[in-house]
Protein backbone atom coordinates (compact mmCIF):
# COMPACT_ATOMS: atom_id res chain seq x y z
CA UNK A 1 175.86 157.90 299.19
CA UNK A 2 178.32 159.51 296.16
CA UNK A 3 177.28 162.89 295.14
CA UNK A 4 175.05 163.67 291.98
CA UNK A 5 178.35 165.17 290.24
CA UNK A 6 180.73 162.37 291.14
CA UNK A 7 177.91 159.81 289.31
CA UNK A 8 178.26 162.27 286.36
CA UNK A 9 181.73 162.01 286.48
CA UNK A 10 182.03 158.27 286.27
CA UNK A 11 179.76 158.04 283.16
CA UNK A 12 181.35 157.35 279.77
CA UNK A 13 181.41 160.07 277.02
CA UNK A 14 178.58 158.29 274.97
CA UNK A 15 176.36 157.67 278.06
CA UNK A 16 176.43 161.31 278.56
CA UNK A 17 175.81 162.27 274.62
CA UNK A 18 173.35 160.11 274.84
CA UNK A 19 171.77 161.43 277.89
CA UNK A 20 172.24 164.88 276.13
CA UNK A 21 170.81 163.95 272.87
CA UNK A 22 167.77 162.06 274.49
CA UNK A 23 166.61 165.65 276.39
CA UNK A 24 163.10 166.99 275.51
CA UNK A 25 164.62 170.08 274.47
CA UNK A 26 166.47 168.48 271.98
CA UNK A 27 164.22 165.92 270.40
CA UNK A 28 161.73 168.54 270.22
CA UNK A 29 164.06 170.35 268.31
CA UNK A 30 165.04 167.89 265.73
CA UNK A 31 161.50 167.11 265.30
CA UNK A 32 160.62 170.71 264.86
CA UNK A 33 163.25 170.45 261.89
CA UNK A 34 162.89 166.94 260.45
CA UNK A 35 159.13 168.11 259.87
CA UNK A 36 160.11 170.72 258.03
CA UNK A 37 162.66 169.37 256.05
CA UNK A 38 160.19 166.40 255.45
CA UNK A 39 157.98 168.94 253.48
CA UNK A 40 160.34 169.90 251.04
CA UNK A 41 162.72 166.93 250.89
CA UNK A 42 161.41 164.10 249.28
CA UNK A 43 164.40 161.77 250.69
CA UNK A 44 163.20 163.09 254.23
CA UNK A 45 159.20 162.87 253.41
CA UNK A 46 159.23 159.35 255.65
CA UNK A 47 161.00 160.85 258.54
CA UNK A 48 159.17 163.79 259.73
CA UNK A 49 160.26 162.87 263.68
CA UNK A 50 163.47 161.51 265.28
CA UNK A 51 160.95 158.42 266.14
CA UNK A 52 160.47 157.90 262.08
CA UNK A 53 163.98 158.24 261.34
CA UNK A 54 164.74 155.36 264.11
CA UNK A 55 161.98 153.47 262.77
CA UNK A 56 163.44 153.79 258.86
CA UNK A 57 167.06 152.89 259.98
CA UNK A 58 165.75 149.85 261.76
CA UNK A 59 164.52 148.06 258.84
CA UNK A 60 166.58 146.21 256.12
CA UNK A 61 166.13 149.28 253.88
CA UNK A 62 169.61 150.11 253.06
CA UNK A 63 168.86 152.03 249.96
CA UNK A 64 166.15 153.60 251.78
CA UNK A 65 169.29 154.72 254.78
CA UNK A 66 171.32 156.01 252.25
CA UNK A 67 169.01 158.55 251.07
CA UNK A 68 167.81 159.31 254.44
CA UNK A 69 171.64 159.76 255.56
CA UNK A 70 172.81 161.30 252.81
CA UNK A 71 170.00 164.18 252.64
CA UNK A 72 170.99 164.77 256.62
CA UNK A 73 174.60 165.05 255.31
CA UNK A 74 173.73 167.76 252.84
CA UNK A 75 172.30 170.00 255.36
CA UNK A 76 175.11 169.21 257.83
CA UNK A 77 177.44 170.77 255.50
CA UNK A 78 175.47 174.09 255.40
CA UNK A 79 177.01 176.16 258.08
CA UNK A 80 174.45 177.45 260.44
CA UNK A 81 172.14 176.25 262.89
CA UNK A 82 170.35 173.85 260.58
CA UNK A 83 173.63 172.51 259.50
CA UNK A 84 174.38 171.89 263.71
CA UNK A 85 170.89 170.47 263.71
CA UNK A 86 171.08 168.25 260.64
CA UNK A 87 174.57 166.79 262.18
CA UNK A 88 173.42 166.31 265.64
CA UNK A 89 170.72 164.06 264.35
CA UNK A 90 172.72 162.15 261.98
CA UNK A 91 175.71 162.11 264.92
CA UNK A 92 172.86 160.58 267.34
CA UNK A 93 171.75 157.83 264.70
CA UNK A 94 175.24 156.93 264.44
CA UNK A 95 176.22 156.57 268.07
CA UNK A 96 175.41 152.91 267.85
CA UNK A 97 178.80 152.31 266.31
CA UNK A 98 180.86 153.79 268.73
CA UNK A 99 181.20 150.90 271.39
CA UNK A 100 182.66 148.23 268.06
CA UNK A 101 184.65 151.30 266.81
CA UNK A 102 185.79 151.85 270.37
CA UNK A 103 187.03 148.42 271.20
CA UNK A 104 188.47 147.68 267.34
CA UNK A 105 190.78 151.28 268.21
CA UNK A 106 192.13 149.99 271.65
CA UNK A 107 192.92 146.31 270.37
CA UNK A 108 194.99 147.55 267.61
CA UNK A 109 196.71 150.05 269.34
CA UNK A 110 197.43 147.03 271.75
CA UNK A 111 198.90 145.13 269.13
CA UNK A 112 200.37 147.81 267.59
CA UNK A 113 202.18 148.59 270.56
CA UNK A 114 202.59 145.05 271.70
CA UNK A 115 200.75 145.20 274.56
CA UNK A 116 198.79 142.04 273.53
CA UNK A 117 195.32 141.17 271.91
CA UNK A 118 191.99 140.67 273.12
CA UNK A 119 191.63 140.43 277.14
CA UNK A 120 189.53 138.52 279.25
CA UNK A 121 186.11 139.53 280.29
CA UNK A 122 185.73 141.90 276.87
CA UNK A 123 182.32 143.57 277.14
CA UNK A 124 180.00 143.35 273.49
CA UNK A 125 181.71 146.60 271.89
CA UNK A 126 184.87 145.03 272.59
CA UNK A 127 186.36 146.68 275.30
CA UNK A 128 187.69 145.14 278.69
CA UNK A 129 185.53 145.83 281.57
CA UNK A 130 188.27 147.40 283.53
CA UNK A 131 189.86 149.18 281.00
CA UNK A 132 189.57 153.18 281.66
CA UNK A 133 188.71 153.80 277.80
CA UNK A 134 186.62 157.27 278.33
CA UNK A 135 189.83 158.85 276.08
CA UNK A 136 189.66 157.10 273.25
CA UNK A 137 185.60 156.86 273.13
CA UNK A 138 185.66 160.23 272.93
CA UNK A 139 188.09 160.80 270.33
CA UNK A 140 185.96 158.13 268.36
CA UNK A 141 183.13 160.35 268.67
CA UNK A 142 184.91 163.59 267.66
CA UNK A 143 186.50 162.02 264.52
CA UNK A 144 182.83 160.97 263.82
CA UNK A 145 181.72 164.47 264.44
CA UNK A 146 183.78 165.51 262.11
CA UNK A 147 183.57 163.04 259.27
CA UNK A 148 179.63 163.97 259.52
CA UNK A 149 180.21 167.45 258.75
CA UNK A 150 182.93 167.39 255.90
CA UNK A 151 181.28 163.84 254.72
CA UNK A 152 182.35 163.98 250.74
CA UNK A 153 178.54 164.03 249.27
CA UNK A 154 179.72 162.33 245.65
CA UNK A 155 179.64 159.50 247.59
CA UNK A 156 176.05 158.56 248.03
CA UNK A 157 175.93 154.58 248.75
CA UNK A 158 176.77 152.56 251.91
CA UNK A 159 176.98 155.95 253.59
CA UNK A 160 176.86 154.75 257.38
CA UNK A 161 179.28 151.80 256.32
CA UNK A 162 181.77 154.83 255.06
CA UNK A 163 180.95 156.84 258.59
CA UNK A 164 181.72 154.06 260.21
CA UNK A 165 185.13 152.72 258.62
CA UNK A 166 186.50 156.38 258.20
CA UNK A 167 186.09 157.51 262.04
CA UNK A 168 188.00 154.15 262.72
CA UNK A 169 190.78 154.88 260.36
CA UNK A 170 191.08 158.63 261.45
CA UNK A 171 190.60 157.48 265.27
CA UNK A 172 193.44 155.43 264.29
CA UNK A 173 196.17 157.91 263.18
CA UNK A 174 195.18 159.69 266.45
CA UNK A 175 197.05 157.42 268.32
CA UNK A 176 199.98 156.44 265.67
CA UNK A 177 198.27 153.10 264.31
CA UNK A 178 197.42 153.58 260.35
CA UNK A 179 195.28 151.29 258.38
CA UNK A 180 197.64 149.81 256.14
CA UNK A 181 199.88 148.20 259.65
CA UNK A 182 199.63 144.01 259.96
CA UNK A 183 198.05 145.06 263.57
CA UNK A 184 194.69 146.91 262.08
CA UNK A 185 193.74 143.56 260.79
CA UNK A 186 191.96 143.13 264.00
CA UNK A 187 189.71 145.69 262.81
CA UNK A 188 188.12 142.70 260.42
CA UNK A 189 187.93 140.02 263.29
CA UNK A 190 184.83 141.13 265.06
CA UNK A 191 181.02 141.78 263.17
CA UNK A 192 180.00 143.74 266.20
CA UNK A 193 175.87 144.25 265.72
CA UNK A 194 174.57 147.67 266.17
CA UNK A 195 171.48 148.45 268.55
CA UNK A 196 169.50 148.52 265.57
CA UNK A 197 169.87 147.47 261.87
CA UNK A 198 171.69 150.57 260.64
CA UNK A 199 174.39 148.92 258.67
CA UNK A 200 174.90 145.85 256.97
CA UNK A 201 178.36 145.04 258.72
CA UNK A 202 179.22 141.82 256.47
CA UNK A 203 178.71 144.12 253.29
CA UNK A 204 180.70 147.49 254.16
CA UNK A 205 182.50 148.81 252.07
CA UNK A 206 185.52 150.79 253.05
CA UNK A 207 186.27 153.86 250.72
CA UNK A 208 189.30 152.29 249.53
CA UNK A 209 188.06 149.52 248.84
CA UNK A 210 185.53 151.58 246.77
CA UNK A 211 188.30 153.33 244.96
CA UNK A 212 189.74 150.07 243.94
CA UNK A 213 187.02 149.10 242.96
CA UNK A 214 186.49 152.07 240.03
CA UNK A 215 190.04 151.81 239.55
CA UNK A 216 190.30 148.93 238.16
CA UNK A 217 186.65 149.00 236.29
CA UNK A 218 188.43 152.09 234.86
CA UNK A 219 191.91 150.03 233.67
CA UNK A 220 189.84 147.48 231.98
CA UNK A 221 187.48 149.71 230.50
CA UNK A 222 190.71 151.26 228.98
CA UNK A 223 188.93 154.93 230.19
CA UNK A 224 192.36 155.07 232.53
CA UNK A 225 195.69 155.25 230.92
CA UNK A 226 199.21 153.45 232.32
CA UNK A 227 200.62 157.06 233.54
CA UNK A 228 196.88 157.64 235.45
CA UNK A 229 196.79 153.94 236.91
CA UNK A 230 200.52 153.95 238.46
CA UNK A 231 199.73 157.49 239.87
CA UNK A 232 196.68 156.65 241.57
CA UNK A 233 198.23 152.97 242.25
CA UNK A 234 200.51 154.81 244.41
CA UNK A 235 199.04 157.62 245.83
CA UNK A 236 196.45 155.45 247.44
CA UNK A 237 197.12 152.27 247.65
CA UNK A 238 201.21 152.21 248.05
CA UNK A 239 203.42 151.58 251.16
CA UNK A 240 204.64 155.17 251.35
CA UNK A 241 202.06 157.67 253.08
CA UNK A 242 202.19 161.73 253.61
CA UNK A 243 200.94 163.90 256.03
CA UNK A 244 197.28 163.64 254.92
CA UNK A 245 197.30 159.51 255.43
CA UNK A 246 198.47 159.00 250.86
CA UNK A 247 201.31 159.67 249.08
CA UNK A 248 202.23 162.97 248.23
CA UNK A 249 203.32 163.79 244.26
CA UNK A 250 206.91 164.00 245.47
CA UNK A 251 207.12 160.70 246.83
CA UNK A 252 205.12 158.85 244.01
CA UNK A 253 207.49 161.17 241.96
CA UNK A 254 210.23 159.73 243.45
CA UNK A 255 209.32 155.91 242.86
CA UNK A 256 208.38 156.55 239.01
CA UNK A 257 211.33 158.58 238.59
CA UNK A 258 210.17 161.65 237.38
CA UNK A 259 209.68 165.07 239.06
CA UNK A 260 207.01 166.23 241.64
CA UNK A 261 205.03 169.02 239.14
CA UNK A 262 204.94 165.86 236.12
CA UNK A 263 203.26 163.55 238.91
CA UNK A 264 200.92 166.29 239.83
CA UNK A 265 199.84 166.91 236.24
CA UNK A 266 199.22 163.36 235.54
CA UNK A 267 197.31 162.72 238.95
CA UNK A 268 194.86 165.76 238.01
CA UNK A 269 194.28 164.23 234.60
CA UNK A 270 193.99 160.88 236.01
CA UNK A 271 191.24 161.70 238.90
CA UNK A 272 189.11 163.74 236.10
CA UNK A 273 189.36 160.82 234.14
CA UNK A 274 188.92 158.77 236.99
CA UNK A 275 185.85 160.84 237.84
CA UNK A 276 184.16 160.57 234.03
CA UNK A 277 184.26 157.10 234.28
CA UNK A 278 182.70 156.69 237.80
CA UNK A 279 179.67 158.52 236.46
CA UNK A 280 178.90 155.06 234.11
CA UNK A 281 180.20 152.54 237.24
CA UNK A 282 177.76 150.18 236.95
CA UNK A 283 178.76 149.39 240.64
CA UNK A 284 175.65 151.44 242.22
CA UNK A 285 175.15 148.99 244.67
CA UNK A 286 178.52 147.70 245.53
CA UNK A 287 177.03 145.59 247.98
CA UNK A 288 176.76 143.01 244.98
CA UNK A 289 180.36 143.30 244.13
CA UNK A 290 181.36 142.13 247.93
């Protein structure tokens, strides 16, 4: 008979968050503070429990998760105890992603590396049965940790969609794969199904994609001018990337042929122009534009 510890030591890093999240103690204490958040929050006033926020982010409601999500996210980034609280709860709505994010990580790192595609006997998530992947859940789940607390909260629509895709992408340049390689594509092959209808997978909406998106709205509004567009074009979107996963202003300085300060002037103008023009995008459901 193995010892209590040794059966602890064979679980997976998201079996034991779970376990963790799922203790009296702690549901009792997000329910202590989704009740009182749900008094003053009107986003919040349907989820005064973990059991009502479950029940909200298992309907169809997308809208409806986005302002749930993104009120969460607002307190998350308030440093404190609430803020802890507010990201544990969205962290434990979100787990349901890990196992797809999980598996999509390992098979491009194996093709990245050449170590083949998908194996036989691939559980749900993605991952093969015998494959010791306990490392690279749990760098999934600290890149989606940390995307939760330093979430951007301008963006406000298909906010679990943009959890989702940006933990894979920085779970990605953990291990030396980015998102612009041929061997990421894999990441589009599967529509794994969370435990629960928290996302729409067949309607995400990466936040590049989003960017292109207002980008070009912005060119053919004429709101963005030639120097703005081939700055941004770059920066994001080009085969050259920095330290921080885009472009820096010397290297898009470099391509345009003009110097490094120049390319940072024009990039500030261009993202506050950029910016004024995203407040009319009539894009507030981008779902439509997919």
């Amino acid at each position: 008979m193995s010892l209590p510890h040794a059966d602890e030591a064979r679980k997976s890093p998201l079996t034991l968050l779970q376990s963790r999240l799922r203790h009296p103690r702690v549901v009792k204490r997000f329910d202590l503070a989704l009740v009182a958040w749900s008094r003053t929050d009107l986003a919040l006033a349907e989820t005064p429990s973990r059991e009502d926020l479950a029940r909200v982010l298992a309907t169809r409601e997308y809208e409806m998760h986005d302002l749930v999500l993104h009120a969460l996210l607002e307190r998350a980034a308030v440093p404190g105890r609430d803020g802890a609280t507010a990201a544990e709860i969205v962290l434990s709505a979100m787990l349901p992603a890990v196992p797809g994010v999980t598996g999509r990580v390992i098979r491009a790192v194996r093709a990245s590396t050449g170590a083949g595609g998908v194996r036989r006997g691939v559980t749900g998530g993605g991952v093969s049965a015998g494959e010791e992947n306990a490392d690279v859940q749990a760098t999934v789940i600290g890149h989606l940790w940390e995307q939760i607390r330093c979430f951007p909260l301008r963006r406000r629509h298909h906010v679990a969609a943009n959890l989702v895709r940006e933990t894979q992408r920085a779970a990605l340049r953990s291990f030396g794969v980015g998102h612009v390689q041929a061997a990421v594509e894999v990441v589009s092959v599967d529509d794994d199904a969370f435990h629960g209808a928290l996302i729409q997978p067949e309607h995400e909406v990466a936040a590049s994609e989003e960017l292109l998106l207002v980008l070009s709205w912005a060119v053919a509004r004429g709101v963005l001018d030639e120097r703005g567009r081939a700055v941004l074009t770059r920066r994001f979107f080009g085969d050259r990337v920095g330290r921080d996963g885009v472009a820096t202003d010397r290297q898009v300085g470099e391509e345009l042929g003009v110097s490094q300060p120049t390319v940072t002037r024009w990039r500030s103008r261009a993202i506050a122009m950029l910016a004024d023009a995203a407040e009319e995008y009539p894009g507030g459901d981008l779902r439509r534009a997919s």
